[in-house]
N, C-alpha and C. Protein backbone atom coordinates (compact mmCIF):
# COMPACT_ATOMS: atom_id res chain seq x y z
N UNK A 1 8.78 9.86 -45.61
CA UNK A 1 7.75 9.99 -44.60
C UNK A 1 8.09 11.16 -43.69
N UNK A 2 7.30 12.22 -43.53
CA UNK A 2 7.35 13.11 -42.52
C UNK A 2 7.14 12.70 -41.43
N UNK A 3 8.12 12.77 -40.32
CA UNK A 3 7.70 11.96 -38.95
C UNK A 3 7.61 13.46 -38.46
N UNK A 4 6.45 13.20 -37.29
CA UNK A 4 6.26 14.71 -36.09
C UNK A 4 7.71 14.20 -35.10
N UNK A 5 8.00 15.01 -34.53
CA UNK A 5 9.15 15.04 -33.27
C UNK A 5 8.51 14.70 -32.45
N UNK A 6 9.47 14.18 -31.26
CA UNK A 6 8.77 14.03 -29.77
C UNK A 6 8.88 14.97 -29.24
N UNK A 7 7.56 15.08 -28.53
CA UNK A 7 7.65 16.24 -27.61
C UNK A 7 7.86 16.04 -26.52
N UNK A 8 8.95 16.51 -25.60
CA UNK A 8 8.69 16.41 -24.17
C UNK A 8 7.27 16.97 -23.20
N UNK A 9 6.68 17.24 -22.46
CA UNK A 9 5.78 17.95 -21.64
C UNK A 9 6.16 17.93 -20.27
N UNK A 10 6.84 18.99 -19.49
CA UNK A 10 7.12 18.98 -18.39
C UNK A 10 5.58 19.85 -17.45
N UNK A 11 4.91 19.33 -16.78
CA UNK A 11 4.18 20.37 -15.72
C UNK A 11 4.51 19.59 -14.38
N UNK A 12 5.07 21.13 -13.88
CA UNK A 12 5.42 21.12 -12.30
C UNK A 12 4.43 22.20 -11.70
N UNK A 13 3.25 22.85 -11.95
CA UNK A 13 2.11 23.92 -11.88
C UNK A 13 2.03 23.49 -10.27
N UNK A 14 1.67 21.91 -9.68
CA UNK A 14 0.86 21.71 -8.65
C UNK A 14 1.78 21.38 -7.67
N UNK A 15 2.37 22.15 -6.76
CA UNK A 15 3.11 21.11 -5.41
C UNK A 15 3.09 20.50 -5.02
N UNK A 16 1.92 19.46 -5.24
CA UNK A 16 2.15 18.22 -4.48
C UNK A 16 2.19 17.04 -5.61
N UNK A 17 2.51 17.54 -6.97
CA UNK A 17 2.59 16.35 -7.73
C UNK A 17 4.26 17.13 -9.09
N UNK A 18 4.45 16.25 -9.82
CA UNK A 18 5.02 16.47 -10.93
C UNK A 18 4.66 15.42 -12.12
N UNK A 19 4.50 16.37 -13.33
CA UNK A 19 4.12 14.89 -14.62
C UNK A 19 5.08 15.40 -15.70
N UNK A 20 5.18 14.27 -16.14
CA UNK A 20 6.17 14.39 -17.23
C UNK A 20 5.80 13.56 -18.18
N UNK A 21 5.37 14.18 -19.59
CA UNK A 21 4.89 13.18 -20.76
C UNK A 21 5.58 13.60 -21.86
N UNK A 22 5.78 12.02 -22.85
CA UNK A 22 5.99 12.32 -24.09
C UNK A 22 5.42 12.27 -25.36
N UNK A 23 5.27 12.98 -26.23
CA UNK A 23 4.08 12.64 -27.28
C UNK A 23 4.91 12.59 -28.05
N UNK A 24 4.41 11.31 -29.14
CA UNK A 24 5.46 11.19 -30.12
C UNK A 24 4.13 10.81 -31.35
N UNK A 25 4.09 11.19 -32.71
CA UNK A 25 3.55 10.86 -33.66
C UNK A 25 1.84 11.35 -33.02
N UNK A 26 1.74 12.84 -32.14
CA UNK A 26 0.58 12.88 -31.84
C UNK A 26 -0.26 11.85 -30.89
N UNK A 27 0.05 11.03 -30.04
CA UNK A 27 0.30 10.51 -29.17
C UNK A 27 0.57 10.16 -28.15
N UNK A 28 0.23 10.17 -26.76
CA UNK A 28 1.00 10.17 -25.59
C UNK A 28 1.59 8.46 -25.08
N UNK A 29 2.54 8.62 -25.29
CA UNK A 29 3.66 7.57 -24.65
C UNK A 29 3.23 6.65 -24.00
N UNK A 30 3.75 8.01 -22.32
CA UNK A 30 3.56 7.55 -21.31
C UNK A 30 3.08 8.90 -20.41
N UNK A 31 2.46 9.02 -18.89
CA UNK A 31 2.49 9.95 -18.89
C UNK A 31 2.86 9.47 -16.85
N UNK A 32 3.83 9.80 -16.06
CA UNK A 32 4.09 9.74 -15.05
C UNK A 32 3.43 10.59 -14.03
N UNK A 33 3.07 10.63 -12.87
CA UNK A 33 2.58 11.24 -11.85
C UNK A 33 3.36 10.92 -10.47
N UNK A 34 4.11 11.57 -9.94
CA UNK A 34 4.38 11.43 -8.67
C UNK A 34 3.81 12.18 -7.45
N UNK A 35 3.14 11.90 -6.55
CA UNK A 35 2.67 12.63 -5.83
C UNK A 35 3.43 13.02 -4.55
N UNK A 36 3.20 14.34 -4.05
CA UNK A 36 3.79 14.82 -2.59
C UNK A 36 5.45 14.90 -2.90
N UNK A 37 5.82 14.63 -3.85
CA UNK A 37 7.32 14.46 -3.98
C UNK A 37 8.16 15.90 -4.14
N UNK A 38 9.62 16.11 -3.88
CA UNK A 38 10.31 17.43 -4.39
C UNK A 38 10.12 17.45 -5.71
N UNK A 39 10.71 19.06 -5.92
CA UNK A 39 10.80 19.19 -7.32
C UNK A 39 11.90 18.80 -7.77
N UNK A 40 13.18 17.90 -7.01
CA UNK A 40 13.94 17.18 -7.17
C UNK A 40 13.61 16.22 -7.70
N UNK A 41 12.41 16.19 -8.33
CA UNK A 41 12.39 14.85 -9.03
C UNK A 41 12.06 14.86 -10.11
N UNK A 42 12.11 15.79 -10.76
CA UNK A 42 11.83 16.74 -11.92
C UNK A 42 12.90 15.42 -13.38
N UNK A 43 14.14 15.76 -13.14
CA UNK A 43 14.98 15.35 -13.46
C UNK A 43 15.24 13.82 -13.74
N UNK A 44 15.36 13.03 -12.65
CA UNK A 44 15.07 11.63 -12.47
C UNK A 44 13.76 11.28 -13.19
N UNK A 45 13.26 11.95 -12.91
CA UNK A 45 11.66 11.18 -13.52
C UNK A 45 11.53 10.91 -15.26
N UNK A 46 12.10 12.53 -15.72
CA UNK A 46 12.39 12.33 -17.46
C UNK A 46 13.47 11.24 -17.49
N UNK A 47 14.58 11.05 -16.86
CA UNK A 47 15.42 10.32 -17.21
C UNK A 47 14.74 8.59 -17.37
N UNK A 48 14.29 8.52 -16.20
CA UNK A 48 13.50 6.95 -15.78
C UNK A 48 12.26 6.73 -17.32
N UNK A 49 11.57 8.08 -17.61
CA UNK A 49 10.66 8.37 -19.02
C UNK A 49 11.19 7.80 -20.12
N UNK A 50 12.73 8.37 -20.24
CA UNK A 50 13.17 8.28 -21.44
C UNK A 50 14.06 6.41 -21.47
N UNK A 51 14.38 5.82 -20.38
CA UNK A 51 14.86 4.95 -20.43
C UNK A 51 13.66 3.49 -20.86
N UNK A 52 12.66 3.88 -19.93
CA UNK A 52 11.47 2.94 -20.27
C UNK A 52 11.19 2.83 -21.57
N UNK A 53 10.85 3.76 -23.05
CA UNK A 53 10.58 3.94 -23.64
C UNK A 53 11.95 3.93 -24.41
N UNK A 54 12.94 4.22 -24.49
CA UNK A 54 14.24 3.78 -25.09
C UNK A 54 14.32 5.10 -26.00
N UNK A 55 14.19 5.96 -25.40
CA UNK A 55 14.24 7.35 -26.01
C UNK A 55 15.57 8.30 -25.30
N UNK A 56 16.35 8.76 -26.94
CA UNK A 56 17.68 9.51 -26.38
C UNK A 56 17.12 10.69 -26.65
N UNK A 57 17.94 11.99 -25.93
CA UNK A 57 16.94 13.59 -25.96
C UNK A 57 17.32 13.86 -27.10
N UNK A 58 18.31 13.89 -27.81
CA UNK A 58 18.17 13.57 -29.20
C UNK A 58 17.50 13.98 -30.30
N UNK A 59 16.41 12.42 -29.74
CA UNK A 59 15.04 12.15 -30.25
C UNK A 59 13.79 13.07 -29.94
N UNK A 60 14.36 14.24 -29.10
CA UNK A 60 13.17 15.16 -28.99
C UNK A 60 13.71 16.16 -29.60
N UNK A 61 12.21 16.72 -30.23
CA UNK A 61 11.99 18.18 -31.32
C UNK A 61 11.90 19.34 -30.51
N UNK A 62 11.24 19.07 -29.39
CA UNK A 62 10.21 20.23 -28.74
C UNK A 62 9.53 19.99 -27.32
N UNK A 63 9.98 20.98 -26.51
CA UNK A 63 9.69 20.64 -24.93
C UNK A 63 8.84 21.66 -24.97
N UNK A 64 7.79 21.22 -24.34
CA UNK A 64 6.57 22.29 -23.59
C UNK A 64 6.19 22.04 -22.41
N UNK A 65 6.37 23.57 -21.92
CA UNK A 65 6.49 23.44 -20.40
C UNK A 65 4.81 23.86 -19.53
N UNK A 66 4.37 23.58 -18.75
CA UNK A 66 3.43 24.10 -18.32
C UNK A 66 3.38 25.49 -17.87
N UNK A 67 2.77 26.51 -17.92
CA UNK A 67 3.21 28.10 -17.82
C UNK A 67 2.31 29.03 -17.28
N UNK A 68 1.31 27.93 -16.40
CA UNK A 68 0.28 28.70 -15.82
C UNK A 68 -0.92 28.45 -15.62
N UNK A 69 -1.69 28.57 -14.88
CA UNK A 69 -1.17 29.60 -13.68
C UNK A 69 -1.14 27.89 -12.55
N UNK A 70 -0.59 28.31 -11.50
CA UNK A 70 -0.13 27.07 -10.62
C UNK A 70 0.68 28.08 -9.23
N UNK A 71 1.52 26.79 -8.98
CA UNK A 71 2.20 27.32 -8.26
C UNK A 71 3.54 27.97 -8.68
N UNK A 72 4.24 29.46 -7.65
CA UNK A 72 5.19 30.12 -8.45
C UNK A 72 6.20 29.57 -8.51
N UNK A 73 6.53 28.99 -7.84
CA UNK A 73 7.67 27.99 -7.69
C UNK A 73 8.11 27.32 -8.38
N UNK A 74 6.65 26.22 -8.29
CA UNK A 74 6.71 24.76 -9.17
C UNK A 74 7.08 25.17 -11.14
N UNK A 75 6.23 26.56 -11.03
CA UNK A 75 6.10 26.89 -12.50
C UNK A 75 7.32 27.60 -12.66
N UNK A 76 8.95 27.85 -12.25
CA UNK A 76 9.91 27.98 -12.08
C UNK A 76 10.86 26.90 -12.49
N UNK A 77 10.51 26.10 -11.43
CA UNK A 77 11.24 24.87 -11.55
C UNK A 77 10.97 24.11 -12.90
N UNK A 78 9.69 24.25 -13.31
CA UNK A 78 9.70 23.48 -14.66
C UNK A 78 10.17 24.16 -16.47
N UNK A 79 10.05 25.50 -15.78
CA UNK A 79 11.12 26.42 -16.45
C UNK A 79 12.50 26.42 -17.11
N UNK A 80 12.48 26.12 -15.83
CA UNK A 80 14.61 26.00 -15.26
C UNK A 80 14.98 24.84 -16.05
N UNK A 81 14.23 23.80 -15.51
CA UNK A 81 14.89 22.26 -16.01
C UNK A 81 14.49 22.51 -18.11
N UNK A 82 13.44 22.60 -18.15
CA UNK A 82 13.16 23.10 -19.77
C UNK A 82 13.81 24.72 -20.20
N UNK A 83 14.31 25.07 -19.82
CA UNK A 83 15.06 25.92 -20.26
C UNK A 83 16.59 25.10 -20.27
N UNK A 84 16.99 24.74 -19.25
CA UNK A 84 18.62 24.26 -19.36
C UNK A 84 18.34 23.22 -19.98
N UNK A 85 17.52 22.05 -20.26
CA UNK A 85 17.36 21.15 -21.51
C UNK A 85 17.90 21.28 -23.09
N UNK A 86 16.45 23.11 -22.96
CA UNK A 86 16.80 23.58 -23.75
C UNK A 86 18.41 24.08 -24.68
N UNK A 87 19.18 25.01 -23.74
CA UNK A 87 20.24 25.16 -24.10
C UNK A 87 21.44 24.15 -24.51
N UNK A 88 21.38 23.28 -23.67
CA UNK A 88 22.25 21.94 -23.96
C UNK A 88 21.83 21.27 -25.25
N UNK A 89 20.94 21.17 -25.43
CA UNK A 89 20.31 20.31 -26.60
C UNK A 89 20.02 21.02 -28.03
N UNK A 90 19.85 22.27 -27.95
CA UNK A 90 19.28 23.27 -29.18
C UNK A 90 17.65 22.41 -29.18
N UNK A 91 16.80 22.35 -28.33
CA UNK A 91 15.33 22.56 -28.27
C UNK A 91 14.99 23.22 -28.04
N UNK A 92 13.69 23.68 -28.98
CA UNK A 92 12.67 24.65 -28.70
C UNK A 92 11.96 24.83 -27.43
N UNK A 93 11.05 25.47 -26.77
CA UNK A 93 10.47 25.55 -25.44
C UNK A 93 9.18 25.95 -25.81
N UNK A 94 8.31 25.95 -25.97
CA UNK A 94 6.71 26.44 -25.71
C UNK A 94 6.73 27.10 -27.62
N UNK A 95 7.32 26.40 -28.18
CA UNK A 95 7.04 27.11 -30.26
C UNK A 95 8.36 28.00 -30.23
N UNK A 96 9.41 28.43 -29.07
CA UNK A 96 10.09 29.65 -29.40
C UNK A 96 11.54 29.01 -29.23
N UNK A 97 12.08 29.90 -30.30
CA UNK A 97 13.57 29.26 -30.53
C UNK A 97 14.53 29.07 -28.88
N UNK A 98 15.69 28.78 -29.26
CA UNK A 98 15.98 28.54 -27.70
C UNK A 98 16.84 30.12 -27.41
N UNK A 99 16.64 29.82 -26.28
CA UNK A 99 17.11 31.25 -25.57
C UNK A 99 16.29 32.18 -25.20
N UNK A 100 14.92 32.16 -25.85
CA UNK A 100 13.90 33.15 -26.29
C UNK A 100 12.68 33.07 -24.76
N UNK A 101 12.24 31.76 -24.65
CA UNK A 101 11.47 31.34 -23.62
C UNK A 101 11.79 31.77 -21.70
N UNK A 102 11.44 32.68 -21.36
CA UNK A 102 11.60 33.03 -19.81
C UNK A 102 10.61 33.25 -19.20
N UNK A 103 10.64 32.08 -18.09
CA UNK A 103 9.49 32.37 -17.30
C UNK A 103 9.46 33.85 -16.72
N UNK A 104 10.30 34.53 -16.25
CA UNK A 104 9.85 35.55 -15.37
C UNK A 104 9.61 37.08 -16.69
N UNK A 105 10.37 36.87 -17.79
CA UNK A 105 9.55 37.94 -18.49
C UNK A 105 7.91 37.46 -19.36
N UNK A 106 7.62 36.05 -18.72
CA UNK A 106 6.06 35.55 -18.83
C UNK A 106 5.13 36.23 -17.88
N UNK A 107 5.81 36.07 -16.69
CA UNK A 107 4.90 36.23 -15.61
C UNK A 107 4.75 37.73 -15.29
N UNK A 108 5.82 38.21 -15.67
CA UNK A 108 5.61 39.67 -15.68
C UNK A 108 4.68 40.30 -16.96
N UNK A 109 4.83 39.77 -17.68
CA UNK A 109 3.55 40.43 -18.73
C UNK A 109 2.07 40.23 -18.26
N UNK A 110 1.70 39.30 -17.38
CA UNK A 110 0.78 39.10 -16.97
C UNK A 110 0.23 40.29 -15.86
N UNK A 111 1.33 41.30 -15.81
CA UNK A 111 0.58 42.48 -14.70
C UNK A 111 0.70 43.91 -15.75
N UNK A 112 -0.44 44.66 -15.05
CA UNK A 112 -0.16 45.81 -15.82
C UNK A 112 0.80 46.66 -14.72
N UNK A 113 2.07 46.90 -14.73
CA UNK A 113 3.12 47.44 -14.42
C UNK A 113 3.19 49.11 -14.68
């Protein structure tokens, strides 16, 4: 049986919220919303995700991060945490091998320079 991977989905786009979902078999899980909260909660929140659902990172194929347009910050922060995921784990980020995915040479293609 070909199983699909889980995907993580991190979007931190909006400042006054953070969501974090997992799709597994084409599917969404679960999908969390915290409102008004730091982006300190970025972290805790996948962890609390993955415990409810009894999921080790492991068990994920592929993190996709939200990448626009939002806030610059928030879309940083959800970067950062899916990028250092990335490296620790050997996951992909947005289809691209690891290492490959950077927000700021994203956001810079977006101007004509």
């Amino acid at each position: 049986m070909n199983q699909r991977p889980i995907i993580l989905h991190i979007d931190t786009h909006d400042s006054e919220s953070v969501r974090i979902k997992l799709q597994k078999d084409g599917k969404n899980i679960e999908r969390r919303v915290l409102r008004k909260q730091s982006d300190q909660a970025v972290l805790p929140l996948i962890e609390q995700l993955f415990k409810a659902e009894n999921i080790r990172i492991e068990d994920v194929g592929a993190i996709e991060v939200h990448s626009g347009p939002g806030s610059y910050t928030g879309l940083r922060v959800g970067a950062s945490v899916a990028n250092t995921i990335s490296w620790l784990f050997d996951i992909s980020v947005n289809g691209n091998p690891v290492g490959i995915y950077n927000f700021s040479s994203y956001a810079l293609s977006r101007f004509d320079l």
